[in-house]
Protein backbone atom coordinates (compact mmCIF):
# COMPACT_ATOMS: atom_id res chain seq x y z
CA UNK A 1 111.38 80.17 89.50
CA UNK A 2 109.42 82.37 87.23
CA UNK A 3 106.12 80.73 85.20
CA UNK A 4 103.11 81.98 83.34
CA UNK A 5 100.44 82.87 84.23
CA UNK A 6 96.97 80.77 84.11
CA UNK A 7 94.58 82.54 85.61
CA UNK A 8 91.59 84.19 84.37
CA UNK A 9 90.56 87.87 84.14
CA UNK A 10 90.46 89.95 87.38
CA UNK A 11 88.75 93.16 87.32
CA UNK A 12 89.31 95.45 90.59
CA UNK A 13 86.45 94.68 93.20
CA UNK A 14 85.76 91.56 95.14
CA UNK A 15 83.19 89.65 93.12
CA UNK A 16 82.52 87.32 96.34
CA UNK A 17 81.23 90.73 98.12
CA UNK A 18 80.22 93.38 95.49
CA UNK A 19 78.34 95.47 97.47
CA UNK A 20 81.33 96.28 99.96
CA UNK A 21 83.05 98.01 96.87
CA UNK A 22 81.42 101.05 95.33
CA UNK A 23 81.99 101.22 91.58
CA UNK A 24 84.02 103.96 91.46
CA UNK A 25 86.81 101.41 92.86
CA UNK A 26 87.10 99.33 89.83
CA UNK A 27 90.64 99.76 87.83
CA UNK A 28 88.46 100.55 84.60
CA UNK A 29 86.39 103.72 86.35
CA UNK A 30 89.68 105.16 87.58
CA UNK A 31 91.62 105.39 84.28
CA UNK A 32 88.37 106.47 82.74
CA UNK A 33 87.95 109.19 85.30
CA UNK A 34 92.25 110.14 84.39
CA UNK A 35 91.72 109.75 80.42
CA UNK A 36 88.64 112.31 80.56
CA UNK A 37 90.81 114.81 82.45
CA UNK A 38 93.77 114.51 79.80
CA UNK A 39 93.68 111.96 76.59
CA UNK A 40 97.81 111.60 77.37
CA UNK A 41 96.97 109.31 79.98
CA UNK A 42 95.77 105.85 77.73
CA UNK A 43 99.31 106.23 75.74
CA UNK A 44 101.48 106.88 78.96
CA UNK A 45 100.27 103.72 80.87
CA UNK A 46 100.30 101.53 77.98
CA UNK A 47 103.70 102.60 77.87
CA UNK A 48 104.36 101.94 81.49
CA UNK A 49 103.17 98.29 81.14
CA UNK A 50 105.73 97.86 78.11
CA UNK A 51 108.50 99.71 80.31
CA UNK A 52 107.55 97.36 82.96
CA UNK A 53 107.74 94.04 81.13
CA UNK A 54 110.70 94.93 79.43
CA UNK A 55 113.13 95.00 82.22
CA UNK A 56 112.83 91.91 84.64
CA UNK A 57 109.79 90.98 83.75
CA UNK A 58 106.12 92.33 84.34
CA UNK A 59 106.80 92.65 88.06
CA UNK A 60 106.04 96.24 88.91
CA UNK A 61 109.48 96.94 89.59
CA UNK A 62 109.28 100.13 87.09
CA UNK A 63 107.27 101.67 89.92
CA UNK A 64 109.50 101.13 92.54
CA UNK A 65 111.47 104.66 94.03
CA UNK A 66 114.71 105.44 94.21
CA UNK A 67 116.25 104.77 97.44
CA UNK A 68 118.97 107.40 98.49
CA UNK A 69 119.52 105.36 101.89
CA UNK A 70 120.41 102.22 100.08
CA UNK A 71 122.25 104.46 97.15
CA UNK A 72 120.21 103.05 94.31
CA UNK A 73 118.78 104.27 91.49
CA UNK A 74 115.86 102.25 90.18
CA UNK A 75 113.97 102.02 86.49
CA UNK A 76 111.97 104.68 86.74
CA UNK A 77 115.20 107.36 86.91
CA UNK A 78 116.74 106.03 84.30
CA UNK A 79 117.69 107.94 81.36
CA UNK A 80 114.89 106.28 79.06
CA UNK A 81 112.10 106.69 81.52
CA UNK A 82 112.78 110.22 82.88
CA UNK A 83 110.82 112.50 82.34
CA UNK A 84 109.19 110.32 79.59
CA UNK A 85 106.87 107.86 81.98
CA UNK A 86 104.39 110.12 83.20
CA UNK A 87 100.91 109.63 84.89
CA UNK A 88 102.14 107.11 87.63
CA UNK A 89 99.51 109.00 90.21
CA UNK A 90 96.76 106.58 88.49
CA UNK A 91 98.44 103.67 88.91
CA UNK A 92 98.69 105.27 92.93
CA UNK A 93 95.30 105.68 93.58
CA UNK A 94 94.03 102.44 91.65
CA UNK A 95 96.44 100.64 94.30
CA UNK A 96 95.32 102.98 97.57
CA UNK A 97 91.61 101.85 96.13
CA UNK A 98 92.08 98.72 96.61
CA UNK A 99 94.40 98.75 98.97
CA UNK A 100 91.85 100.27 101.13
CA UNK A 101 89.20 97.82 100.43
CA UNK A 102 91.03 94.30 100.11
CA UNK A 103 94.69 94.73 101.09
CA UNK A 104 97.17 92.74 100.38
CA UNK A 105 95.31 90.65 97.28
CA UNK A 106 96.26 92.52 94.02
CA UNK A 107 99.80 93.37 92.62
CA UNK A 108 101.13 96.43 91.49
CA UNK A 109 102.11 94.42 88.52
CA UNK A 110 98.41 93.30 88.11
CA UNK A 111 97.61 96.92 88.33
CA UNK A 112 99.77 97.78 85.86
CA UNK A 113 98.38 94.90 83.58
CA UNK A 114 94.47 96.11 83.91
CA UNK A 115 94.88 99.85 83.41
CA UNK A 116 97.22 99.35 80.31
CA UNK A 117 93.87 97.13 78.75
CA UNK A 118 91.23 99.93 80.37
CA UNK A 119 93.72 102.02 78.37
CA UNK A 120 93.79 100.68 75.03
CA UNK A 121 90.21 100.23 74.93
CA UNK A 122 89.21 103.53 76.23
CA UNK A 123 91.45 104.81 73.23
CA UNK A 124 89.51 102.74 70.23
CA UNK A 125 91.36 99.47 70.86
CA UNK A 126 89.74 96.00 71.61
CA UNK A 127 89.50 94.58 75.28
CA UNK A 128 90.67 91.03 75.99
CA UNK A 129 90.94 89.44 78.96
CA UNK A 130 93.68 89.93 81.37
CA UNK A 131 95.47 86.55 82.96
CA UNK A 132 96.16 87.62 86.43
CA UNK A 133 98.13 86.19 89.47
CA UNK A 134 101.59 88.39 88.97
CA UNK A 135 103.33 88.96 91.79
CA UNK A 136 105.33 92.01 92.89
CA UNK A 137 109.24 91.96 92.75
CA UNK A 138 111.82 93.67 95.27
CA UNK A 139 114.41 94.99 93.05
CA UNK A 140 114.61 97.44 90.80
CA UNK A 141 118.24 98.79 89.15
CA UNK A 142 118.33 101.65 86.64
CA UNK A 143 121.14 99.65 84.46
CA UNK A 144 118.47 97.12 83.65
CA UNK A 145 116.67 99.32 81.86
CA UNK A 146 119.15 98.52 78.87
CA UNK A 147 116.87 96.00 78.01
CA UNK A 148 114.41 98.81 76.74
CA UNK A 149 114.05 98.65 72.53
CA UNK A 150 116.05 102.32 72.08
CA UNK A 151 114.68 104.83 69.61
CA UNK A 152 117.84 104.69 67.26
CA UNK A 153 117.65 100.86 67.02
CA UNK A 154 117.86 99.24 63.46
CA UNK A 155 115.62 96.05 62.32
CA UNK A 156 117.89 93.53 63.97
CA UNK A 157 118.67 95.03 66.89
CA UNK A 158 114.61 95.33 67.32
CA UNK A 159 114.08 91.69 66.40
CA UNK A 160 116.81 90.37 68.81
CA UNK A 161 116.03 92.58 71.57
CA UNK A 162 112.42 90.92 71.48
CA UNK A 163 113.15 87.56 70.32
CA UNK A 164 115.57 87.35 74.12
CA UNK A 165 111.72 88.40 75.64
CA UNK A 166 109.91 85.20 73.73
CA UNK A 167 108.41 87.75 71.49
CA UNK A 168 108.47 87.29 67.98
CA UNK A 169 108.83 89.76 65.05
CA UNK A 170 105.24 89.83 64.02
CA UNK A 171 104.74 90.74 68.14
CA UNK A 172 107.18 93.52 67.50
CA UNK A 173 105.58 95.14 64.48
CA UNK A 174 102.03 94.73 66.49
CA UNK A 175 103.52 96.10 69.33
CA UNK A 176 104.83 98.83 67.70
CA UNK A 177 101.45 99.86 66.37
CA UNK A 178 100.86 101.25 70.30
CA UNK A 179 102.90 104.50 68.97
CA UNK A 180 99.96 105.75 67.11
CA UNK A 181 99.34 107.11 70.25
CA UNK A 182 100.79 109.44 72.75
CA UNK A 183 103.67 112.19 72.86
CA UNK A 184 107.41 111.68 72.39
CA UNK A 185 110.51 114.17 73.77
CA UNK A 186 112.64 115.48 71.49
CA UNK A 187 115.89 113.41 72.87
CA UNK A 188 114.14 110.50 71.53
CA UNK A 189 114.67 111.71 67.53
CA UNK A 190 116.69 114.84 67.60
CA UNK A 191 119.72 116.82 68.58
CA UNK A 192 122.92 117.22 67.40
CA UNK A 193 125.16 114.53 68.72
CA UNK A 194 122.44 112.45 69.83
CA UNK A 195 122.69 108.94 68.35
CA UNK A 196 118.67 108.60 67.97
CA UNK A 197 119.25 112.61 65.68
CA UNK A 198 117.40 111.95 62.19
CA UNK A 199 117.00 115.56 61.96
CA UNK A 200 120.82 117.60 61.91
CA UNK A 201 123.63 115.50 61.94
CA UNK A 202 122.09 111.97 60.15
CA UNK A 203 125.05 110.15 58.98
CA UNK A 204 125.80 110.00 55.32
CA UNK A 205 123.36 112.74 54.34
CA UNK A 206 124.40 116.32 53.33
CA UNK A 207 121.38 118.03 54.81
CA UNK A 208 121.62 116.22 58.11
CA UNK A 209 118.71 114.83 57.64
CA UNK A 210 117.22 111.24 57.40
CA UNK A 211 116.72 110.53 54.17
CA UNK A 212 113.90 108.13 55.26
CA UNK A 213 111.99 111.27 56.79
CA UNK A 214 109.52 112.75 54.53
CA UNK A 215 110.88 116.12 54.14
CA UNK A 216 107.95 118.34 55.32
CA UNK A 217 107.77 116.42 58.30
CA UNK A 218 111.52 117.10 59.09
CA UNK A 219 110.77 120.34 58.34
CA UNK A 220 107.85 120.79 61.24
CA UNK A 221 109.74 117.96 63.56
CA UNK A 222 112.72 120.79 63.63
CA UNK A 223 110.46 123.84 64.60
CA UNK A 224 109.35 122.06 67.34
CA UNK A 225 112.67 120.52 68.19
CA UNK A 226 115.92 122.55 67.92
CA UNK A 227 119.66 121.15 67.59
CA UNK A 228 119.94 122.29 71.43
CA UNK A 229 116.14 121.15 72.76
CA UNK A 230 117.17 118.65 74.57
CA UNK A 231 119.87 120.65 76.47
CA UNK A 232 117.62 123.96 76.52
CA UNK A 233 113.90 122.15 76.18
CA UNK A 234 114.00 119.12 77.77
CA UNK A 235 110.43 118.40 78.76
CA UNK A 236 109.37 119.69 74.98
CA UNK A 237 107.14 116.93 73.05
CA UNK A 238 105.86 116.15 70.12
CA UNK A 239 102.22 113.77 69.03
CA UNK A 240 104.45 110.24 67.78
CA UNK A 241 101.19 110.09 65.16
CA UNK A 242 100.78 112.62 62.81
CA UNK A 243 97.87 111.73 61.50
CA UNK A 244 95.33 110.71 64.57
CA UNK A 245 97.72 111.27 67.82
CA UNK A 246 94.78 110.48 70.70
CA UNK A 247 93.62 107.51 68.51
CA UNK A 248 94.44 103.48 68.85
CA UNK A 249 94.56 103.11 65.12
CA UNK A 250 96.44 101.96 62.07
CA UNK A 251 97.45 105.36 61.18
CA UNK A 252 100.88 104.58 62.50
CA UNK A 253 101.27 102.06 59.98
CA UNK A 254 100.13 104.48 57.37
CA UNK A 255 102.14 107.17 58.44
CA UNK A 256 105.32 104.97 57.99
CA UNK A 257 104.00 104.19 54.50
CA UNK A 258 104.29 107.91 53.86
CA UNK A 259 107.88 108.77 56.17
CA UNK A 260 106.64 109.70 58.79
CA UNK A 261 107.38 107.46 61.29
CA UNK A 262 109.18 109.60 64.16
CA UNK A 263 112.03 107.27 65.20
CA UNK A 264 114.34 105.33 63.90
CA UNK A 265 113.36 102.57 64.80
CA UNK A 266 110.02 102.96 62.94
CA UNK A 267 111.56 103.47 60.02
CA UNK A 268 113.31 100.24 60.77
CA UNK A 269 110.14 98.26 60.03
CA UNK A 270 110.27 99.32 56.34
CA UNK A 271 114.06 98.13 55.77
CA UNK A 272 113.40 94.20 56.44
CA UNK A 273 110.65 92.67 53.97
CA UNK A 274 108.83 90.50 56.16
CA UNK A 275 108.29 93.45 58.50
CA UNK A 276 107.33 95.67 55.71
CA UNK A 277 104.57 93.20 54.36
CA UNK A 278 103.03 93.18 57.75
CA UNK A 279 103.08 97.16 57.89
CA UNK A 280 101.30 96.92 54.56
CA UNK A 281 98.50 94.02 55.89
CA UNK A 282 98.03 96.33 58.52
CA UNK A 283 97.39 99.49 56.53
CA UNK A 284 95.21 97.11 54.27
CA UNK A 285 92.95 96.09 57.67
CA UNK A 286 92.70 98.06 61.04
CA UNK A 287 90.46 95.22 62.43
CA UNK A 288 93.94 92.72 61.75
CA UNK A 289 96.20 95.00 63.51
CA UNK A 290 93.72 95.83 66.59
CA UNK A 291 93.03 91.72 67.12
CA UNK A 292 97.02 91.15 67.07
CA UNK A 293 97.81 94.06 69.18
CA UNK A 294 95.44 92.68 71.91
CA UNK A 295 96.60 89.31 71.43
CA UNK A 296 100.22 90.62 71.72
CA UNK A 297 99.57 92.87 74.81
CA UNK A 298 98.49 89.64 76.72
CA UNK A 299 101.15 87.97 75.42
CA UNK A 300 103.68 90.92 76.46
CA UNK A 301 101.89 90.72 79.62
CA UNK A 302 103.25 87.24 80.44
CA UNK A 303 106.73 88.15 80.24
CA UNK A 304 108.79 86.46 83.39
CA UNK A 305 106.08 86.74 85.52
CA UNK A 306 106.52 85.57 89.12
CA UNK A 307 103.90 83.80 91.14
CA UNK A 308 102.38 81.71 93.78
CA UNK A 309 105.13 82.73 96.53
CA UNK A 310 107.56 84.33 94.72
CA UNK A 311 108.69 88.26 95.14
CA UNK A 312 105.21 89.85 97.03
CA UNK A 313 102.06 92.09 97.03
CA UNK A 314 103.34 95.52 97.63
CA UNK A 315 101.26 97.39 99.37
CA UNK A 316 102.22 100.41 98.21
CA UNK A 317 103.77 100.28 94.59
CA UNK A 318 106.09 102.60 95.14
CA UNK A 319 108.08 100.60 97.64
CA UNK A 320 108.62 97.29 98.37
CA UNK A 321 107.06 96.04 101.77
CA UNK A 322 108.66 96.17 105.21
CA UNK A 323 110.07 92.66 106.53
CA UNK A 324 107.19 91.56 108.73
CA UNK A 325 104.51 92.39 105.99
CA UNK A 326 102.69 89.04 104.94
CA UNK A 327 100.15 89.29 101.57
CA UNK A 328 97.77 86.80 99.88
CA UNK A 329 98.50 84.68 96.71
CA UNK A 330 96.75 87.35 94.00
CA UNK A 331 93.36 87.04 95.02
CA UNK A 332 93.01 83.47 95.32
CA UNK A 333 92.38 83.54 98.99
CA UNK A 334 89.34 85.49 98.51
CA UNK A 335 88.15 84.57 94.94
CA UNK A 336 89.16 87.16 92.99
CA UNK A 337 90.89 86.11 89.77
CA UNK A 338 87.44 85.71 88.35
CA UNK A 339 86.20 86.89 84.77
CA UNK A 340 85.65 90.37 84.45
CA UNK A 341 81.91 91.85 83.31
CA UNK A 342 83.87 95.42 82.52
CA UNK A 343 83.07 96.45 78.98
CA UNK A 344 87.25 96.52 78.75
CA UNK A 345 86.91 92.44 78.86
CA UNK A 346 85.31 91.81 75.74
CA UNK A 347 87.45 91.31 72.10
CA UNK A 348 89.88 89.23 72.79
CA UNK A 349 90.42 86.04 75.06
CA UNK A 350 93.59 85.08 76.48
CA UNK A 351 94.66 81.77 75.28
């Protein structure tokens, strides 16, 4: 049986013993250390946290391997996470940190949970505190990953596909705020029998192009993306934010405002009115959208969580644990899901 999750904030060292962990061990110094090496890093976890949710539940089953013994192809293959997930080493050595230090005690899923926060607030976002106590699950199948919102889909299909995750459609539009930030591939928004194409074959227009998409902007979009790129450039990208790319912003939100929302299922937001009144509230007040998006990100966070006994602590996130290996209830055991003094902990309280 899945259930939420209670517990308060848990930042990565034992708080019982803090002088057996060195500070370069917490969750928070880690990403810190990835997102001054290359700004794509806040966007891409953030991401991974979404991809993980999305698709049974925040259980860190997107970081799970492939397994060619067993035949199986898990989430993190799939067509809409490969090659588009990307900086999955952090989330490594955050787990072989504490791994090393208190095994057993804190999920991948957790993990996931605390660098997608050290993320958002390292990129101008507010911090809020974490609820922690997910456990790990065991499975992960590539044809779940249906459950991901696709880049083509209209408003309905957004607000359904989030509605069957308890979300609601102000949580979508909030949500959807996080692509002010980061990089998207070309197969996401282009090519030439590609349903997600806005730019070269967009049904019912005679330029082939989305007549949504601010013209100038189509115009750029296609020198970076041919009709073949995703055939020919696969790994080719683009900033999903025109206007502040590396920045947790409303800018997004402006951008749409203007056409230039990259997908089509940002321009979605503008064809339902209650979405489009809260795109214009949050172009009216950054400070609305930020305290939302946190409060949605917990929220997000929560999604069919398992705990207490259920699934497990894997020990190493990329696979699931061996038969015989045992793990503690997340951190209870040694006092651990305790309220975090990180500077990412501060904003917004989970409630």
């Amino acid at each position: 049986m899945r259930s939420r999750l209670f517990s308060p904030l848990f930042r990565c060292v034992d708080l019982d013993h803090p002088t057996t962990l060195p500070s370069h061990y917490s969750c928070d110094d880690i990403v810190a250390a990835a997102v001054r090496a290359n700004s794509g890093v806040a966007p891409a976890l953030i991401r991974l946290h979404f991809h993980d949710c999305f698709v049974r539940g925040c259980d860190g089953s997107v970081l799970i391997d492939s397994t060619m013994t067993l035949n199986n192809t898990a989430e993190k293959d799939a067509i809409p996470n490969k090659p588009s997930l990307r900086f999955l080493d952090v989330v490594d050595r955050a787990n072989a940190a504490l791994e090393a230090h208190c095994p057993g005690v804190v999920s991948c899923a957790d993990i996931l949970a605390f660098v997608a926060r050290d993320s958002i607030v390292l990129a101008g976002g507010l911090g809020y505190q974490v609820p922690a106590g997910r456990r790990d699950g065991r499975i992960s199948r590539a044809n779940e990953t249906i459950d991901l919102p696709p880049p083509f889909a209209d408003a309905a299909l957004l607000v359904q596909m989030f509605a069957a995750k308890n979300l609601t459609l102000e949580d979508m539009v909030v949500l959807s705020g996080a692509h002010t930030i980061g990089v998207s591939h070309c197969s996401s928004f282009a090519g030439v029998g590609n349903r997600a194409d806005r730019l070269y074959n967009f049904s019912g227009s005679a330029d082939g192009v989305d007549p949504s998409l601010s013209k100038a902007y189509a115009f750029l979009l296609k020198s970076i993306c041919p009709p073949n790129s995703s055939q020919f450039f696969p790994n080719m990208t683009t900033s999903m934010d025109l206007i502040t790319p590396a920045k947790l912003d409303n800018k997004y939100y402006v951008g749409l405002t203007n056409n230039l929302g990259l997908f089509k299922s940002d321009a979605a937001l503008l064809t339902n009115a209650t979405m489009k009144a809260l795109v214009g509230s949050f172009v009216r007040s950054e400070a609305t959208w930020k305290t939302k998006f946190a409060r949605s990100m917990i929220k997000m966070g929560q999604i069919g969580v398992l705990t207490g006994t259920q699934g497990e602590i894997r020990r190493n996130c990329k696979v699931i644990n061996p038969p015989k290996a045992t793990t503690t209830a997340a951190g209870v055991a040694h006092g651990l899901l305790t309220r975090s003094a990180s500077s990412g902990s501060t904003g917004v309280a989970a409630n």
